[in-house]
Protein backbone atom coordinates (compact mmCIF):
# COMPACT_ATOMS: atom_id res chain seq x y z
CA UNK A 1 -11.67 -25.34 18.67
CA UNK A 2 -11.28 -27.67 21.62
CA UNK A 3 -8.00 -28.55 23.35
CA UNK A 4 -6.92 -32.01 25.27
CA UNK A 5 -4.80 -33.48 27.14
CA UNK A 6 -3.70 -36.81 26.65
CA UNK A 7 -3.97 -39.16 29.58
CA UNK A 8 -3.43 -42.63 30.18
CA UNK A 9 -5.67 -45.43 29.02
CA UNK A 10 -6.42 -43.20 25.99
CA UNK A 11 -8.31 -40.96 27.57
CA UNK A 12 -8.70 -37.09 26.49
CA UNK A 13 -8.97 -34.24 29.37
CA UNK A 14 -10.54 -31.22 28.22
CA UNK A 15 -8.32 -27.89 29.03
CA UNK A 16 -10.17 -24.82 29.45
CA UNK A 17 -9.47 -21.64 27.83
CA UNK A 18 -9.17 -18.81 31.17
CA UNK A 19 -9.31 -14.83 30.57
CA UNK A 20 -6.29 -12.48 30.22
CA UNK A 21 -7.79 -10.94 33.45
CA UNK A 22 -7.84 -13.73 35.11
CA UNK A 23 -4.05 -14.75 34.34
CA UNK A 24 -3.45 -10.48 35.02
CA UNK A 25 -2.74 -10.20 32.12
CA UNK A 26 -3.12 -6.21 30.52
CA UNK A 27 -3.65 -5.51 27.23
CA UNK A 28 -0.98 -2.77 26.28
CA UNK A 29 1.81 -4.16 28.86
CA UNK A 30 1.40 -7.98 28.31
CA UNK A 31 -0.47 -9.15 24.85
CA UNK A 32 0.78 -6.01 23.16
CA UNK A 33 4.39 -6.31 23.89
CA UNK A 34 3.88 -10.13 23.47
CA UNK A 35 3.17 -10.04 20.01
CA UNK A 36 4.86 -7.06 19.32
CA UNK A 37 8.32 -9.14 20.15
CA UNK A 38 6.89 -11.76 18.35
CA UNK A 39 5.29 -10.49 15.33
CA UNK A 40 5.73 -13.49 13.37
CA UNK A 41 2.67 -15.02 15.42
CA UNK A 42 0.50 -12.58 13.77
CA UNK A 43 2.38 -12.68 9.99
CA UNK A 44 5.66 -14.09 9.63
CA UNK A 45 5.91 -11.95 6.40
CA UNK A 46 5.43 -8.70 8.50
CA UNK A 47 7.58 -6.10 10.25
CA UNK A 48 6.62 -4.27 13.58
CA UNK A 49 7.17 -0.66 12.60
CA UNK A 50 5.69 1.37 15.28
CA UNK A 51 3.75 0.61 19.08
CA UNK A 52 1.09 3.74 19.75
CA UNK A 53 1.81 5.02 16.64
CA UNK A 54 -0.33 8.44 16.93
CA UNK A 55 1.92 10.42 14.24
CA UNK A 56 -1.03 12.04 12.40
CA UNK A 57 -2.75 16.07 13.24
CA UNK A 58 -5.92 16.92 14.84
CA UNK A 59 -5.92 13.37 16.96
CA UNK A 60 -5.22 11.48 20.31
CA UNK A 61 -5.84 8.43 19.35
CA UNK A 62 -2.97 5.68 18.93
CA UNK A 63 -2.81 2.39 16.71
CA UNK A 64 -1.46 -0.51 19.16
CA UNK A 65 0.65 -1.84 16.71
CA UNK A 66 1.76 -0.85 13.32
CA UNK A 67 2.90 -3.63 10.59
CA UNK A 68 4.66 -3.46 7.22
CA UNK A 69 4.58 -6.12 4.65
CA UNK A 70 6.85 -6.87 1.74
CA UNK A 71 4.67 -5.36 -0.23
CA UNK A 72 5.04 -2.02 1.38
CA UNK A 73 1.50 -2.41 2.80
CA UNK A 74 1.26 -1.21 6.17
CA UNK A 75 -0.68 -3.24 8.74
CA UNK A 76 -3.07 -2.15 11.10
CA UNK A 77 -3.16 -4.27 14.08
CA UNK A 78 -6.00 -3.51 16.73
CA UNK A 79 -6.03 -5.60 20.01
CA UNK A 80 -8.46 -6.46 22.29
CA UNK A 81 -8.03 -8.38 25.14
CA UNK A 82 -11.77 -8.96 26.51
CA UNK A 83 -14.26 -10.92 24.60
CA UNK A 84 -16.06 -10.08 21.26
CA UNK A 85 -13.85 -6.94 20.84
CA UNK A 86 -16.30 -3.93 21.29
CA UNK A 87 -16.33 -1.38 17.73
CA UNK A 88 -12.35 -2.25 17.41
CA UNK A 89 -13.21 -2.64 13.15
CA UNK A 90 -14.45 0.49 13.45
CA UNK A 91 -11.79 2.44 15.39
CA UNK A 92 -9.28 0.45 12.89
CA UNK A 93 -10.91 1.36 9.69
CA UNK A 94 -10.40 4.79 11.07
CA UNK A 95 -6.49 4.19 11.49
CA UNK A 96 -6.46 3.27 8.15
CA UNK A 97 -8.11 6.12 6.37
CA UNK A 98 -5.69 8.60 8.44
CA UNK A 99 -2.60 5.94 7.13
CA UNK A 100 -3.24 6.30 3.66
CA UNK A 101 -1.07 9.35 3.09
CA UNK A 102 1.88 8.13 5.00
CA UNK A 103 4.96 7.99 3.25
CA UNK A 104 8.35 6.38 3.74
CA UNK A 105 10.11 9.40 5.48
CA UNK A 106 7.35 9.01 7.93
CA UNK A 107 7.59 4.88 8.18
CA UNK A 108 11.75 5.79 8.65
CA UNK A 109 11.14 8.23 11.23
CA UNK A 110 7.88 5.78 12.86
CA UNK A 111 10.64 2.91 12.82
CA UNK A 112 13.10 5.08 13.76
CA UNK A 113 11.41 5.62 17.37
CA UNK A 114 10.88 2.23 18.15
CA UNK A 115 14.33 0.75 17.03
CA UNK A 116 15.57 3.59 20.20
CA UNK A 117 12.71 2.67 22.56
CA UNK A 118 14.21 -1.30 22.61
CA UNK A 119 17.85 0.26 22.73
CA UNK A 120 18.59 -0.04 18.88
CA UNK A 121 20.27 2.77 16.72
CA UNK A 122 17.52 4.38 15.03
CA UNK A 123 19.84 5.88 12.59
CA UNK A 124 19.52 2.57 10.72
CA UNK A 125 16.23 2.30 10.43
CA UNK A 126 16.32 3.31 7.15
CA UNK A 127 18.32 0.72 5.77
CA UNK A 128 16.54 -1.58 7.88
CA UNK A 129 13.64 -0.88 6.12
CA UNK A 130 15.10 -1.22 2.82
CA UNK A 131 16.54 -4.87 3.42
CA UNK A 132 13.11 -6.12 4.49
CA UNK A 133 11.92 -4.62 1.40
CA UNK A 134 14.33 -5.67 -0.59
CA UNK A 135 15.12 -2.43 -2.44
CA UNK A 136 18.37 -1.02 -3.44
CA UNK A 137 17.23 2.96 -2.94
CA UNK A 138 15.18 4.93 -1.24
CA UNK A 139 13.97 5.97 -4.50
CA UNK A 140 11.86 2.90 -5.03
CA UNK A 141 11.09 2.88 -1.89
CA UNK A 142 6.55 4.04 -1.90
CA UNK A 143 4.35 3.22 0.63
CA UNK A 144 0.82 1.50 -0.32
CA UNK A 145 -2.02 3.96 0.28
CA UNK A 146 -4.38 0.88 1.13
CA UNK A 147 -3.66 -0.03 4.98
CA UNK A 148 -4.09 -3.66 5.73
CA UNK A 149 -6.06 -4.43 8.82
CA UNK A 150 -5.27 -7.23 11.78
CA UNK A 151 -7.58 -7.81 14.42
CA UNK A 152 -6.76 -9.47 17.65
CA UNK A 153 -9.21 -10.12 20.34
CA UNK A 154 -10.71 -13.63 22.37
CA UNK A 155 -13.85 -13.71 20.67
CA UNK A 156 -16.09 -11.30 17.97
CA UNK A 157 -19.23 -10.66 18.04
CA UNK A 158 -21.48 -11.28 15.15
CA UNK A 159 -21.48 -7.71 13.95
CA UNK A 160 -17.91 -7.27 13.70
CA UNK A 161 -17.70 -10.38 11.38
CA UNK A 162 -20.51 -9.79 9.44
CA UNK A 163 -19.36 -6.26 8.73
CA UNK A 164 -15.70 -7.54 8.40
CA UNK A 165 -16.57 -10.48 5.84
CA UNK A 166 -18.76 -7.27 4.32
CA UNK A 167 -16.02 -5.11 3.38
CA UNK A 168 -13.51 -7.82 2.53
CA UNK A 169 -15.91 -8.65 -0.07
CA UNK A 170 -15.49 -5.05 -1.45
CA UNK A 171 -11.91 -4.79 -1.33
CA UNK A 172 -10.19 -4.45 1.73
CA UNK A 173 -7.97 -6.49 3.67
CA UNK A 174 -8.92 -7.18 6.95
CA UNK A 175 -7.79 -10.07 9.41
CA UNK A 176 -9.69 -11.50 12.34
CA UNK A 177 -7.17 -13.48 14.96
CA UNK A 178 -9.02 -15.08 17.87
CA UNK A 179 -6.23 -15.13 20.92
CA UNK A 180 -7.17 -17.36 23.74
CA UNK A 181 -5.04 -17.93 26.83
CA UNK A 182 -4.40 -20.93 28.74
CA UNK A 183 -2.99 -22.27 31.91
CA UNK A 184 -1.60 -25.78 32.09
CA UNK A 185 0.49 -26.97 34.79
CA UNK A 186 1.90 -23.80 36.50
CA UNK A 187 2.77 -22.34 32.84
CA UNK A 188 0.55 -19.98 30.15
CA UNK A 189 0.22 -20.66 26.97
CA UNK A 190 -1.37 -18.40 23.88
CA UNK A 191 -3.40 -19.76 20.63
CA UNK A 192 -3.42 -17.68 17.72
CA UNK A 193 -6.21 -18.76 14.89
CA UNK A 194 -6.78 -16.72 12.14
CA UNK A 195 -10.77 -16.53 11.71
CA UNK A 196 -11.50 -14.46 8.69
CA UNK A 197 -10.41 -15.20 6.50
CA UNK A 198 -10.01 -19.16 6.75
CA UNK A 199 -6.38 -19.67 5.89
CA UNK A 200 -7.60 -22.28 2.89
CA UNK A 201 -9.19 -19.13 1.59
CA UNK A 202 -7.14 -16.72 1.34
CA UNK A 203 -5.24 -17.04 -1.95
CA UNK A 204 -8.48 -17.31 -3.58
CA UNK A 205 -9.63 -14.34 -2.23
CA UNK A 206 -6.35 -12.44 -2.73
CA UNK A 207 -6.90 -13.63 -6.50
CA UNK A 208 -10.35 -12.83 -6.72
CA UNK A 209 -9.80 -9.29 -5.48
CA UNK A 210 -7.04 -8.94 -8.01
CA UNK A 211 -8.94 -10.22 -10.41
CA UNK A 212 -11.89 -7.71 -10.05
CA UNK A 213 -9.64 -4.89 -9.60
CA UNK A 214 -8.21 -5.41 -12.93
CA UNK A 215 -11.24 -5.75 -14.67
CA UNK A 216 -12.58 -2.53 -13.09
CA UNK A 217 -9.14 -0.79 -14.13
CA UNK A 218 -9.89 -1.82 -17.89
CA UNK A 219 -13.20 -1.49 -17.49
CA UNK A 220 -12.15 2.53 -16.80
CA UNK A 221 -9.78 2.64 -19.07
CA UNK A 222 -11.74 2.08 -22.11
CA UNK A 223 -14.35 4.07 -20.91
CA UNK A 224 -12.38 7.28 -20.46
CA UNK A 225 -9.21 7.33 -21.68
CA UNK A 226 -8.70 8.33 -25.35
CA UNK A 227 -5.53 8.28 -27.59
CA UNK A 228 -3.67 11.94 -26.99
CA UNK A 229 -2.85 11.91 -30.56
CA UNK A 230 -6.34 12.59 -31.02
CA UNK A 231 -5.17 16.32 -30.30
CA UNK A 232 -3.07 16.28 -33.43
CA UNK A 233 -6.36 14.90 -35.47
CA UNK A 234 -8.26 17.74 -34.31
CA UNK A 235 -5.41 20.39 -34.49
CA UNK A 236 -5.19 21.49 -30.63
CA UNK A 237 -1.12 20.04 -31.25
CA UNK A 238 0.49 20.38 -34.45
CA UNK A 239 4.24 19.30 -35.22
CA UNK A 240 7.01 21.71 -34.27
CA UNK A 241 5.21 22.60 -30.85
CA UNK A 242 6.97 22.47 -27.54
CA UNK A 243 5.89 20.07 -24.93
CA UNK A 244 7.31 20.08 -20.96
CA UNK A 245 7.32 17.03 -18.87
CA UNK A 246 5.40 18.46 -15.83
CA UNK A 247 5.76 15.37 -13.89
CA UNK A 248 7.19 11.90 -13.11
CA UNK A 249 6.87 9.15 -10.09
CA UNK A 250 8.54 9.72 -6.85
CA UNK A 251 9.20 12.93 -6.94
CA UNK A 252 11.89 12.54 -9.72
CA UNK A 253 11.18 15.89 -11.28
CA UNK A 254 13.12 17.32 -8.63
CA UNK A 255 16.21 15.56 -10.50
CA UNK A 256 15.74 16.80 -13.99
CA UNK A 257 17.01 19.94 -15.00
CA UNK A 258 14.54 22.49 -16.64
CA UNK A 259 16.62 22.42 -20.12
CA UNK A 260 15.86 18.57 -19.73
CA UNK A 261 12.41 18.82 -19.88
CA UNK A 262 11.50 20.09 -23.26
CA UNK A 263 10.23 18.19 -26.57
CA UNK A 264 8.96 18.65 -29.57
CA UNK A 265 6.40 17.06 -31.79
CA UNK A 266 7.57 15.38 -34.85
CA UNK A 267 5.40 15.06 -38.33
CA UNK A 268 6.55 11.74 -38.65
CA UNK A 269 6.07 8.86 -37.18
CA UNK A 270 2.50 10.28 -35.35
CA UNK A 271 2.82 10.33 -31.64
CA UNK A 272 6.89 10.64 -31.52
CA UNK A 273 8.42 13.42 -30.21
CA UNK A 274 11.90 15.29 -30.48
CA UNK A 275 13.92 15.16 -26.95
CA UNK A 276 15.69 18.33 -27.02
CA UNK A 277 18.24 17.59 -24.50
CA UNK A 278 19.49 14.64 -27.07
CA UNK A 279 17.89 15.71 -30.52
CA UNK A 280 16.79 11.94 -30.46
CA UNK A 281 12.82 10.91 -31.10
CA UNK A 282 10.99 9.19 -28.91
CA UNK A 283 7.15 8.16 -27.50
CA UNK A 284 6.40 9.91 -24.46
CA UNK A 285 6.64 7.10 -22.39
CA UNK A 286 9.78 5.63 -23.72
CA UNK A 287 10.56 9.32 -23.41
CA UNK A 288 9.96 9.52 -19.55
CA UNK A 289 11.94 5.99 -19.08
CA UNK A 290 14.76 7.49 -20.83
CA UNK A 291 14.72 10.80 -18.56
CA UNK A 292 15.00 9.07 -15.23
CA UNK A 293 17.59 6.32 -16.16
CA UNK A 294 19.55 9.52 -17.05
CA UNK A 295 18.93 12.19 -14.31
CA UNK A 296 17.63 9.23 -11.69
CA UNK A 297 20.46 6.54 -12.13
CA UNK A 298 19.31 4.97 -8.60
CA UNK A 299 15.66 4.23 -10.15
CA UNK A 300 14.84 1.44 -12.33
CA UNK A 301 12.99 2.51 -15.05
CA UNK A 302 11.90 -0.56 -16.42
CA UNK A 303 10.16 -1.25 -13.54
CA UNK A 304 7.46 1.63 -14.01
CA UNK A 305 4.41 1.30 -16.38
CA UNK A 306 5.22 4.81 -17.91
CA UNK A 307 1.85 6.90 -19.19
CA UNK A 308 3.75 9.20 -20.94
CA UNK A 309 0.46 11.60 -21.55
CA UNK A 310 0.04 12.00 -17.54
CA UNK A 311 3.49 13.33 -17.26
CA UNK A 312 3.79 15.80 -20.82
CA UNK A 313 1.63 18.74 -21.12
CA UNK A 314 1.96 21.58 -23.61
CA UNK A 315 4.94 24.16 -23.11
CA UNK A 316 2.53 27.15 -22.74
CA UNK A 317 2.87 29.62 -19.77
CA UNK A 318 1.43 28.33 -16.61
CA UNK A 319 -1.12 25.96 -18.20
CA UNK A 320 0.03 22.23 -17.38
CA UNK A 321 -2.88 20.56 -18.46
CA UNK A 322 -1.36 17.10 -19.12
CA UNK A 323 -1.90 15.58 -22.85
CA UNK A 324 -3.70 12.78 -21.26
CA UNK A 325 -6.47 15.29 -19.29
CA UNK A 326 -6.70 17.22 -22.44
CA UNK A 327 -7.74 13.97 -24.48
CA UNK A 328 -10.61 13.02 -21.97
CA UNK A 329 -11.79 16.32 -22.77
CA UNK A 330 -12.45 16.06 -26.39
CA UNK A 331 -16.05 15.13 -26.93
CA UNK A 332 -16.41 11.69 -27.85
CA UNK A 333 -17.58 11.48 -31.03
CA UNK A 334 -14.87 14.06 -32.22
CA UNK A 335 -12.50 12.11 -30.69
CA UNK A 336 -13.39 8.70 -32.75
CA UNK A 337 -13.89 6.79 -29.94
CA UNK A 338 -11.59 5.00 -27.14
CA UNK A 339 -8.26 4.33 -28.01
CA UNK A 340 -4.38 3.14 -26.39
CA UNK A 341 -2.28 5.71 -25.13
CA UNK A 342 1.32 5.35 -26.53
């Protein structure tokens, strides 16, 4: 995009872009800290979590900058300061594999580090982070395994935006940000324009990707998933025997006592169970709602799409098979077909 300045007689002067190394400007100690004060250039929706974040085994290398959206996402943000960015999609789609697993401890602790670097108390990073996400626990409080990517550099070359536009198409989120410098009049000046994708695109591409996500996630579902009352049709569960919730979100097991997480199946009405710790009946997934607003006070259950037959398995020794994994492995025709888990 050109830029001019505005003379007399209505007459428009051309202003050059210049180089970062020809203003002297370095890439970690100048455009890094520039935007890593200023992070609202890149996202105004984003939070700058981390600078050389390298908290990950087995590896030297260090993400320049390290985002988190409201959405819990964290942001990859990869900066180049020479033209067409050399294989920095690469070396970010790298970041973001080894990002996946990070949890919030490790965003508190990331945070943490970089609150004390600029002379902050780190020992609030945690509420910090909380506010921004606008969550009243730490219990609620889970990181996205799916890394967003930004990408700041002058210029990219034609293979980093044909393989960017490539895998944006398939589901990730990846940002290109062309950063030119200028010098006018004894003062420098930065533009910031978001490439890929154009900004009049991106709501229908966040839509479309939602869109085909949740058609592949029903698409799944009735493929594979199958009613667990299917194992009282063919007799593996018959009333009176004792199920054990083997697991909930969050790590919220950890908060229900063992005599808590017994049940037993009911005759009547078919897929109810008896909660032992309250003699009341229940679905499993009402069930599992009811456990954590009791033993988890700080969570809100409502929130939470409950599968109760992911979290129950048969009281039985060691064997937690969940009801849900034991339904996918009836055969199909026995088990009638596809049906809703309850």
């Amino acid at each position: 995009m050109a830029f001019f300045k505005i003379e007399a007689e209505n007459k428009l002067v051309e202003v050059k872009p210049t180089t970062f190394v020809t203003l002297g400007l370095k890439e970690r100690q100048d455009l890094q800290a520039l935007l890593r004060n200023y992070a609202a250039a890149i996202d105004p929706e984003m939070l700058i979590i981390a600078e050389e974040f390298s908290n990950w085994q087995d590896s030297w290398r260090r993400v320049d900058l390290l985002g988190l959206d409201k959405n819990a996402n964290l942001i990859v943000i990869e900066l180049k300061r020479v033209e067409e960015g050399g294989h920095m999609e690469l070396q970010a789609i790298r970041y973001a594999a080894m990002l996946s697993t990070v949890d919030f401890a490790q965003v508190t602790e990331a945070y943490a580090k970089l609150l004390e670097a600029t002379g902050l108390d780190g020992n609030q990073a945690q509420q910090k982070l909380l506010d921004f996400l606008e969550l009243p626990s730490v219990a609620e409080a889970a990181i996205s395994s799916s890394p967003r990517i930004v990408l700041v550099a002058p210029s990219f070359s034609r293979e980093i935006t044909t393989t960017v536009l490539w895998l944006n198409e398939r589901g990730l989120d990846i940002r290109c940000l062309a950063v030119v410098p200028y010098a006018i009049e004894g003062h420098h000046f930065l533009e910031l324009e978001q490439l890929i994708p154009l900004p009049a695109a991106v709501d229908y591409t966040v839509q479309r990707r939602a869109k085909a996500a949740q058609a592949e996630k029903q698409a799944a579902t009735k493929k594979e998933r199958v009613s667990w009352t299917k194992l009282i049709d063919n007799g593996t569960l018959q009333p009176g025997d004792q199920l054990e919730l083997v697991k909930l979100p969050l790590g919220l097991l950890a908060q229900v006592p063992e005599s808590a997480r017994r049940a037993q199946l009911v005759a009547e009405p078919k897929g109810q169970v008896r909660w032992l710790h309250d003699n009341n009946t229940y679905y499993l997934s009402k069930l599992c709602a009811v456990v954590c607003t009791k033993f988890a006070p700080d969570v809100l259950a409502e929130k939470y799409p409950f599968d109760g037959p992911s979290y129950w398995a048969r009281h039985a020794g060691t064997d937690k098979t969940t009801l849900a994994d034991l339904a996918r492995n009836i055969p199909f025709a026995e088990a009638g077909g596809a049906g809703p888990l309850l």
